[in-house]
PDB file of N, CA and C in Angstrom:
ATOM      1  N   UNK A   1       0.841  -1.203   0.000  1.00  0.00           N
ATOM      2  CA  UNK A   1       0.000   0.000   0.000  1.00  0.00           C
ATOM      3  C   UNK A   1       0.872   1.247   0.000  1.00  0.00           C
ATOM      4  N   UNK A   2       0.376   2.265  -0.340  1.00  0.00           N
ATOM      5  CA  UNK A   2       0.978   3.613  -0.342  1.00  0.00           C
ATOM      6  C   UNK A   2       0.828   4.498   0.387  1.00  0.00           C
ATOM      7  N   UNK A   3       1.183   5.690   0.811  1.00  0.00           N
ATOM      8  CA  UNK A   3       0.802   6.636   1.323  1.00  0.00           C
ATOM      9  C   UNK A   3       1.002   7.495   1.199  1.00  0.00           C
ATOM     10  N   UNK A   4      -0.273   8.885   1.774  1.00  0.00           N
ATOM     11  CA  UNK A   4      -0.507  10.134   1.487  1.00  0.00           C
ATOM     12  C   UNK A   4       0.803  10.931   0.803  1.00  0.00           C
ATOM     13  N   UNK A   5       2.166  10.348   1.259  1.00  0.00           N
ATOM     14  CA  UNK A   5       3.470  11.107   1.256  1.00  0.00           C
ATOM     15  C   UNK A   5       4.318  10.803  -0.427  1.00  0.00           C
ATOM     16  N   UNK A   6       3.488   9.658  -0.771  1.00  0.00           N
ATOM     17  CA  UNK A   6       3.602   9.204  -1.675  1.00  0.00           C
ATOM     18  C   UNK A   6       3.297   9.826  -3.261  1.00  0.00           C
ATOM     19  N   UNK A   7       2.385  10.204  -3.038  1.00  0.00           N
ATOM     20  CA  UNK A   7       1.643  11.256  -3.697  1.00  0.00           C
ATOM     21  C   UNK A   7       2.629  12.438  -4.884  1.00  0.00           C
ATOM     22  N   UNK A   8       1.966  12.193  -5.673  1.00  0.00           N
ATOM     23  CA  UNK A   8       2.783  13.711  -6.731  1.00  0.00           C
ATOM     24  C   UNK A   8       1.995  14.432  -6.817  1.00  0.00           C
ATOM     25  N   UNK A   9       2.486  15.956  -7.094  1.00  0.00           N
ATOM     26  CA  UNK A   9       1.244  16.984  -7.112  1.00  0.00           C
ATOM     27  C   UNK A   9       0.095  16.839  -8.405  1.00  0.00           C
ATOM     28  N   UNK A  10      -1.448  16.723  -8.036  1.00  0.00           N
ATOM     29  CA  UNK A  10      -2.490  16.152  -8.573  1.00  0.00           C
ATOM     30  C   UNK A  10      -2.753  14.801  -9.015  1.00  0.00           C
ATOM     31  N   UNK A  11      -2.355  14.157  -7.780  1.00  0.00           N
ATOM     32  CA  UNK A  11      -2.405  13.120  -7.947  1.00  0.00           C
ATOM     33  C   UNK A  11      -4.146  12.906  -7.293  1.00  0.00           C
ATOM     34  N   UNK A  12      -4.509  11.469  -7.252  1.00  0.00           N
ATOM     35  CA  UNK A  12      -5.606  11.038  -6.360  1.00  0.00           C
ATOM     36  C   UNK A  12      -5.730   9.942  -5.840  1.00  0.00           C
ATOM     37  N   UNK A  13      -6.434   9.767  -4.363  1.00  0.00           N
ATOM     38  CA  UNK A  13      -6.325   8.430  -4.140  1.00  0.00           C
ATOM     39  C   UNK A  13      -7.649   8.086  -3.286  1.00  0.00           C
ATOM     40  N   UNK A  14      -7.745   7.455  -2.620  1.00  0.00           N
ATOM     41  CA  UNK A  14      -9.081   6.952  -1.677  1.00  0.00           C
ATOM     42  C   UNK A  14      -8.398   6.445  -0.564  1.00  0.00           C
ATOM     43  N   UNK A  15      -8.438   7.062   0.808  1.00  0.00           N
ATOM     44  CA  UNK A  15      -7.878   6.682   1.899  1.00  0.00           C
ATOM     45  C   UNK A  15      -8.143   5.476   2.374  1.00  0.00           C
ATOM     46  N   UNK A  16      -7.298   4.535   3.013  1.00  0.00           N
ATOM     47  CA  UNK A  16      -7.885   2.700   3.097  1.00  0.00           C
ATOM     48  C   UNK A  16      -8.008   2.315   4.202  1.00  0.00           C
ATOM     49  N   UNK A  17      -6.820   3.202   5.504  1.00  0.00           N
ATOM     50  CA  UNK A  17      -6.555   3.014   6.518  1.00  0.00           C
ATOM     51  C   UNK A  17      -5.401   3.425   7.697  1.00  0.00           C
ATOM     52  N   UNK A  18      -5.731   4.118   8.717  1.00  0.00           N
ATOM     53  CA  UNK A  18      -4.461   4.661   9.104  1.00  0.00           C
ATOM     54  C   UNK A  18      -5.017   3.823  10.888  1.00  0.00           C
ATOM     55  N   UNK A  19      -3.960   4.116  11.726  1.00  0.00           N
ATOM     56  CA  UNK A  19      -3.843   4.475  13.243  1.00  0.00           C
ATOM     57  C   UNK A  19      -4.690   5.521  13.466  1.00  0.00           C
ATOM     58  N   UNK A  20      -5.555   5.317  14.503  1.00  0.00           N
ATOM     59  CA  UNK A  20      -6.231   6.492  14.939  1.00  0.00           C
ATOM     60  C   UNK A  20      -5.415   7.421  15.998  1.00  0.00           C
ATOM     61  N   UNK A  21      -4.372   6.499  16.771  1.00  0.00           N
ATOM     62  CA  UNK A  21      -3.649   7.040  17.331  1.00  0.00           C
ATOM     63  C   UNK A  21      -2.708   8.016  17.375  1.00  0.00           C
ATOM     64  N   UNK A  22      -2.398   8.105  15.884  1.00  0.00           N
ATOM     65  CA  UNK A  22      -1.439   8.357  15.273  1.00  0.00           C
ATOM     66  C   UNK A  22      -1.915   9.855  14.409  1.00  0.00           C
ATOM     67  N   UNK A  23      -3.242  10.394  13.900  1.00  0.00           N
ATOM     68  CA  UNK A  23      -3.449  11.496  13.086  1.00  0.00           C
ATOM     69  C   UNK A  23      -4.138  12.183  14.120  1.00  0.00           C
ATOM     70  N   UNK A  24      -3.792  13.521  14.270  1.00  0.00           N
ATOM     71  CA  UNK A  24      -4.681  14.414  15.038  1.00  0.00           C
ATOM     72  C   UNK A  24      -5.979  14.319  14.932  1.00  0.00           C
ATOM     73  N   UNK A  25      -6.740  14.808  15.917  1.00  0.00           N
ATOM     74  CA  UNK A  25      -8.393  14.543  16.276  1.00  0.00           C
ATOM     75  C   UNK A  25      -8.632  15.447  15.030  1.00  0.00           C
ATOM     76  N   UNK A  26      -8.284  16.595  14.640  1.00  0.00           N
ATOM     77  CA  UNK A  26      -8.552  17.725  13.927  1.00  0.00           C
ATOM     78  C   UNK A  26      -8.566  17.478  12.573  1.00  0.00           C
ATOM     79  N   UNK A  27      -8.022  16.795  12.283  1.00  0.00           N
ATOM     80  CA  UNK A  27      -7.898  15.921  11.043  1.00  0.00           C
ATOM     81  C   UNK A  27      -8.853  15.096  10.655  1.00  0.00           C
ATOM     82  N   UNK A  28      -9.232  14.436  11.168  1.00  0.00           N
ATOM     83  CA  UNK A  28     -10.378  13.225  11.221  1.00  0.00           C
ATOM     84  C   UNK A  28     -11.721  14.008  10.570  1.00  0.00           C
ATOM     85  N   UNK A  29     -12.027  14.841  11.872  1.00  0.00           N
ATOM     86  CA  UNK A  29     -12.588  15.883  11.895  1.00  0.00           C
ATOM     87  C   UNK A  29     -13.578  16.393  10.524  1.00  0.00           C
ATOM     88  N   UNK A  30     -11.598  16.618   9.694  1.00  0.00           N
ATOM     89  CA  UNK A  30     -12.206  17.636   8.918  1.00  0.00           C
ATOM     90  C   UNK A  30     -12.105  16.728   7.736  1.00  0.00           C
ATOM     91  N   UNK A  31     -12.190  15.451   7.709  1.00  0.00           N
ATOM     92  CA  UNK A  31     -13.223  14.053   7.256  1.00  0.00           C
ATOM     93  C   UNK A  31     -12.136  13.205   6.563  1.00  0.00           C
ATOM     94  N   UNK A  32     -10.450  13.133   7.165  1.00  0.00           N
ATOM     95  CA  UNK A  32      -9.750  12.183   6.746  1.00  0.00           C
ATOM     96  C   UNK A  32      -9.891  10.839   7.498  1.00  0.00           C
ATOM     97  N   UNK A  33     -10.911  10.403   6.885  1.00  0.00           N
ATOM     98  CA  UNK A  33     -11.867   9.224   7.075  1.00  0.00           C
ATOM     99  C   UNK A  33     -11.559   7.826   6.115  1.00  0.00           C
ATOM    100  N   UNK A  34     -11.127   6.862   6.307  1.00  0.00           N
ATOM    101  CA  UNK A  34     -11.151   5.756   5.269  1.00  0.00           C
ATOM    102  C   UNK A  34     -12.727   5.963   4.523  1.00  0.00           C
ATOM    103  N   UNK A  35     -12.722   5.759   3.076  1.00  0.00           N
ATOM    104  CA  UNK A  35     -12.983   5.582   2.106  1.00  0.00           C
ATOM    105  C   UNK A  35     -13.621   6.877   1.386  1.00  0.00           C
ATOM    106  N   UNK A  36     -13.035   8.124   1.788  1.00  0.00           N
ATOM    107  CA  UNK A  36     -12.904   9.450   1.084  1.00  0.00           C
ATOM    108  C   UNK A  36     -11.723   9.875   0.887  1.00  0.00           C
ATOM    109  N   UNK A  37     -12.030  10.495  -0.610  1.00  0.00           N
ATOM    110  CA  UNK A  37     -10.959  11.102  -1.698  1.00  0.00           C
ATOM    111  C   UNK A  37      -9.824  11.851  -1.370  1.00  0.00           C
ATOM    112  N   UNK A  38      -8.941  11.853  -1.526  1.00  0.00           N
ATOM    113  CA  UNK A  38      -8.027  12.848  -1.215  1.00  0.00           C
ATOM    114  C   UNK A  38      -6.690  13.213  -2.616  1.00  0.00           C
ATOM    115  N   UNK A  39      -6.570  14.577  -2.761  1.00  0.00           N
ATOM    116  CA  UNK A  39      -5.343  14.667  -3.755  1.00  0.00           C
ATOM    117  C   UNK A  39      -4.676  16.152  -3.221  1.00  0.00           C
ATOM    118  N   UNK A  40      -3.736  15.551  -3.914  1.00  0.00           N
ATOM    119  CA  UNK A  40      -1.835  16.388  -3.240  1.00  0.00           C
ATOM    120  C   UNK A  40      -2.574  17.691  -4.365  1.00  0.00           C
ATOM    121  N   UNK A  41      -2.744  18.792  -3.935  1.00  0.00           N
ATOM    122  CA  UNK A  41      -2.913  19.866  -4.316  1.00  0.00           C
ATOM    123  C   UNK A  41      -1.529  20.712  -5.026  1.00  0.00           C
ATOM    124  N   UNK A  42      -0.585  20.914  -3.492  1.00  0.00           N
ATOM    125  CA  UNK A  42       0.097  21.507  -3.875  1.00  0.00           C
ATOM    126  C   UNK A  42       1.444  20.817  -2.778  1.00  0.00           C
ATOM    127  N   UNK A  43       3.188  21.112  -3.143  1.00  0.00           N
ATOM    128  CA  UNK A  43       4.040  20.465  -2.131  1.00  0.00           C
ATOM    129  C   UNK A  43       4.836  21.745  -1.315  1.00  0.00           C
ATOM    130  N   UNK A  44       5.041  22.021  -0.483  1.00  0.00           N
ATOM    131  CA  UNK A  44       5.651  23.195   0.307  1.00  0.00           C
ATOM    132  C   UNK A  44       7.109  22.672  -0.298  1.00  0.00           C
ATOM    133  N   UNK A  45       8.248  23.482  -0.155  1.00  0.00           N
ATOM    134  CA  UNK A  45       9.710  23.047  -0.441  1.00  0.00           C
ATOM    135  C   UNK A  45       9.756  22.641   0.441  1.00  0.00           C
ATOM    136  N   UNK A  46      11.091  21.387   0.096  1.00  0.00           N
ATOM    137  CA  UNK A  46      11.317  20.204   0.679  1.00  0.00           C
ATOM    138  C   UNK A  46      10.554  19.178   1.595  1.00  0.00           C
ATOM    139  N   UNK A  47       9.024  19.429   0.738  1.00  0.00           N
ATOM    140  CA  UNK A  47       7.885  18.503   0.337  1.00  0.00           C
ATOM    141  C   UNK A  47       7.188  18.322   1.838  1.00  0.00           C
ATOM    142  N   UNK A  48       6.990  19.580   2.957  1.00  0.00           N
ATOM    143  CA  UNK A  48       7.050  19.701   4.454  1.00  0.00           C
ATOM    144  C   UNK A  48       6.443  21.014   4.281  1.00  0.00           C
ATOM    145  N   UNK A  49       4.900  21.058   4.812  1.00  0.00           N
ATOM    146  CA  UNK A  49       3.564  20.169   4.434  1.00  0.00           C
ATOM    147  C   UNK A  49       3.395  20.282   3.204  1.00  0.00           C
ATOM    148  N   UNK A  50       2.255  19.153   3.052  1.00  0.00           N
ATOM    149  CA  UNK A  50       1.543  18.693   1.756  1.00  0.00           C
ATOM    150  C   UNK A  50       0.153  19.417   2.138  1.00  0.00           C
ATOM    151  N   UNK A  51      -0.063  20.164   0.821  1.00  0.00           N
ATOM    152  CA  UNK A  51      -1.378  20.554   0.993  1.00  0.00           C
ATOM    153  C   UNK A  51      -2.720  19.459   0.217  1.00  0.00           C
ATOM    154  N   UNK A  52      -3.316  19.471   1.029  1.00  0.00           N
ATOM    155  CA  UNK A  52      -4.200  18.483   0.339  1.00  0.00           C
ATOM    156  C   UNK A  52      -5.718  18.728   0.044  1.00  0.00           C
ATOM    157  N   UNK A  53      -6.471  17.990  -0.655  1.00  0.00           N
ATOM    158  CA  UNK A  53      -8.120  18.205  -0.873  1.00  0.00           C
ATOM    159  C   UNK A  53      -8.412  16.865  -0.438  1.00  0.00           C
ATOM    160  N   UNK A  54      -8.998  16.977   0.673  1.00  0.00           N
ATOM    161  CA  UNK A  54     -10.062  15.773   1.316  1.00  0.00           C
ATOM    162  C   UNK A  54     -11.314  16.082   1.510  1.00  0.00           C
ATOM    163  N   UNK A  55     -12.426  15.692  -0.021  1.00  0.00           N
ATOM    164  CA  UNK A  55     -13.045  15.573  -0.305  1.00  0.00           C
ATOM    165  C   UNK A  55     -14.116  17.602  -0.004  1.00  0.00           C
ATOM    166  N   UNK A  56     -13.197  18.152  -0.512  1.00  0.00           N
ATOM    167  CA  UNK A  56     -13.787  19.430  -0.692  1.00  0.00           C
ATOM    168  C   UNK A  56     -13.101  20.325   0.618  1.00  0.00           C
ATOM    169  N   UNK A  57     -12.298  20.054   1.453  1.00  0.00           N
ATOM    170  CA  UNK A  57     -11.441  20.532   2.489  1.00  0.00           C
ATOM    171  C   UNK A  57     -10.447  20.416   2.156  1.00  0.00           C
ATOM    172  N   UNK A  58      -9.800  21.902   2.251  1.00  0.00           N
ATOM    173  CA  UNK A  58      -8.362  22.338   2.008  1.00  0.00           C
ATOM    174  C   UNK A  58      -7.556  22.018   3.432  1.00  0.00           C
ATOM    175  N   UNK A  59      -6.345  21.386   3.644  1.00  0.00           N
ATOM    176  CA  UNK A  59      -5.607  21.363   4.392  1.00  0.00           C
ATOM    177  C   UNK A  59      -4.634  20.902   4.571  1.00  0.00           C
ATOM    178  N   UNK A  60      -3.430  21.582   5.046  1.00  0.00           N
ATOM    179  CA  UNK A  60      -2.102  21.138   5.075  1.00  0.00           C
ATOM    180  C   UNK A  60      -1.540  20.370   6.128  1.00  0.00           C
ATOM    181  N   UNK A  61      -0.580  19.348   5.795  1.00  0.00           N
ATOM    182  CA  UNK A  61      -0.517  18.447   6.891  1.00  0.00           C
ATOM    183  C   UNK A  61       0.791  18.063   6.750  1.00  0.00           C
ATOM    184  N   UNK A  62       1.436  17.407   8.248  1.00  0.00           N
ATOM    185  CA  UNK A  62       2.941  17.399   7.669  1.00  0.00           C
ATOM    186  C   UNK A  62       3.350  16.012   7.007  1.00  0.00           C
ATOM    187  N   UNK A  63       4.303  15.950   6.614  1.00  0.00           N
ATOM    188  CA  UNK A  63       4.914  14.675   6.086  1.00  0.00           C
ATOM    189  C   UNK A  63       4.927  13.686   6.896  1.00  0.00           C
ATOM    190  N   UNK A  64       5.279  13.663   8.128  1.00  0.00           N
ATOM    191  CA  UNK A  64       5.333  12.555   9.005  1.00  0.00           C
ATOM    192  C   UNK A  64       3.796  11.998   9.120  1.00  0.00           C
ATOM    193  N   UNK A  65       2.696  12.983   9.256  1.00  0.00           N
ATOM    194  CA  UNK A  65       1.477  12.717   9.367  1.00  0.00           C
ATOM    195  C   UNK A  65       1.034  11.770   8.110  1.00  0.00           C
ATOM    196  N   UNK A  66       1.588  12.546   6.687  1.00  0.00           N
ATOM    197  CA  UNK A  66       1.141  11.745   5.665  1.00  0.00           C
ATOM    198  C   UNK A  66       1.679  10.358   5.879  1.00  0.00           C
ATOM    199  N   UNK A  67       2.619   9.925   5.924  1.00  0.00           N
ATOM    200  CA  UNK A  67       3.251   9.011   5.881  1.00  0.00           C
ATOM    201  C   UNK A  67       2.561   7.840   7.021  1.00  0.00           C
ATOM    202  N   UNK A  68       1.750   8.458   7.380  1.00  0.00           N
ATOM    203  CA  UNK A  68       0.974   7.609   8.329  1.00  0.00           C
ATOM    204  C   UNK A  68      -0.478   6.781   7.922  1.00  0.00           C
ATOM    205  N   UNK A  69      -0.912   7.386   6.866  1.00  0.00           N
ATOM    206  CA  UNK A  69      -2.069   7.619   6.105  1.00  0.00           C
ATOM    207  C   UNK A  69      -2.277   6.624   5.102  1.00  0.00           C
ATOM    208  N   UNK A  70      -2.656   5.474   4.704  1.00  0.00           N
ATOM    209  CA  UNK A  70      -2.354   4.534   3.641  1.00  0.00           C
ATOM    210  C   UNK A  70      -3.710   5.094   2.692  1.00  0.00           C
ATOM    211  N   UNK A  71      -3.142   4.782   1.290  1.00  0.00           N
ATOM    212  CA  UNK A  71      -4.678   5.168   0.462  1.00  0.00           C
ATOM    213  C   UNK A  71      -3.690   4.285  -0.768  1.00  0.00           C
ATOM    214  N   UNK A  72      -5.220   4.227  -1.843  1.00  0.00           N
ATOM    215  CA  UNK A  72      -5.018   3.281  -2.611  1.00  0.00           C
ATOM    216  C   UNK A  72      -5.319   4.803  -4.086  1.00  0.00           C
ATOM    217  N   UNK A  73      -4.271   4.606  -5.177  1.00  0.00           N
ATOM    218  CA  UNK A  73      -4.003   5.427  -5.801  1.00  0.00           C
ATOM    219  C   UNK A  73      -5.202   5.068  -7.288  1.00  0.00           C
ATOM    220  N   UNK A  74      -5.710   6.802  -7.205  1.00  0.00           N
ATOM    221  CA  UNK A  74      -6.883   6.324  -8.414  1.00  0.00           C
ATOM    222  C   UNK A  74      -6.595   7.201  -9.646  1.00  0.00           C
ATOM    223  N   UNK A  75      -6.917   6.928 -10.760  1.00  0.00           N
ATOM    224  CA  UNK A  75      -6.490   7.624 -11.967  1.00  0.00           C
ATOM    225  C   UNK A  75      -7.542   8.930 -12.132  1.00  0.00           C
TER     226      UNK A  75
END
């Protein structure tokens, strides 16, 4: 599997499964939820945060976070 960190800018994927332990409450929240959309919008230099679209929510998140994030990559 892959993850969020994985990602090239405009890419897309469908989130599959992460640690709940592991992504901020705030995040969840704002609906990084297994089995909604997400794509790499835009990459900050030296790719620290990733801005992302989860499913109509703009938000930036850091690399370590992505990297936590598994999703399955869609065309």
């Amino acid at each position: 599997m892959q993850t969020i960190a994985t990602l090239e800018k405009g890419e897309k994927g469908i989130i599959q499964d992460f640690e709940i332990d592991t992504i901020p409450l705030k995040l969840i929240e704002m609906g990084c939820l297994p089995g909604n959309s997400i794509e790499l919008v835009q990459l900050a230099p030296f790719h620290d945060p990733l801005y992302l679209n989860i499913n109509g929510s703009y938000v930036a998140i850091r690399k370590e976070t992505a990297e936590q994030i598994l999703i399955e990559k869609i065309n």
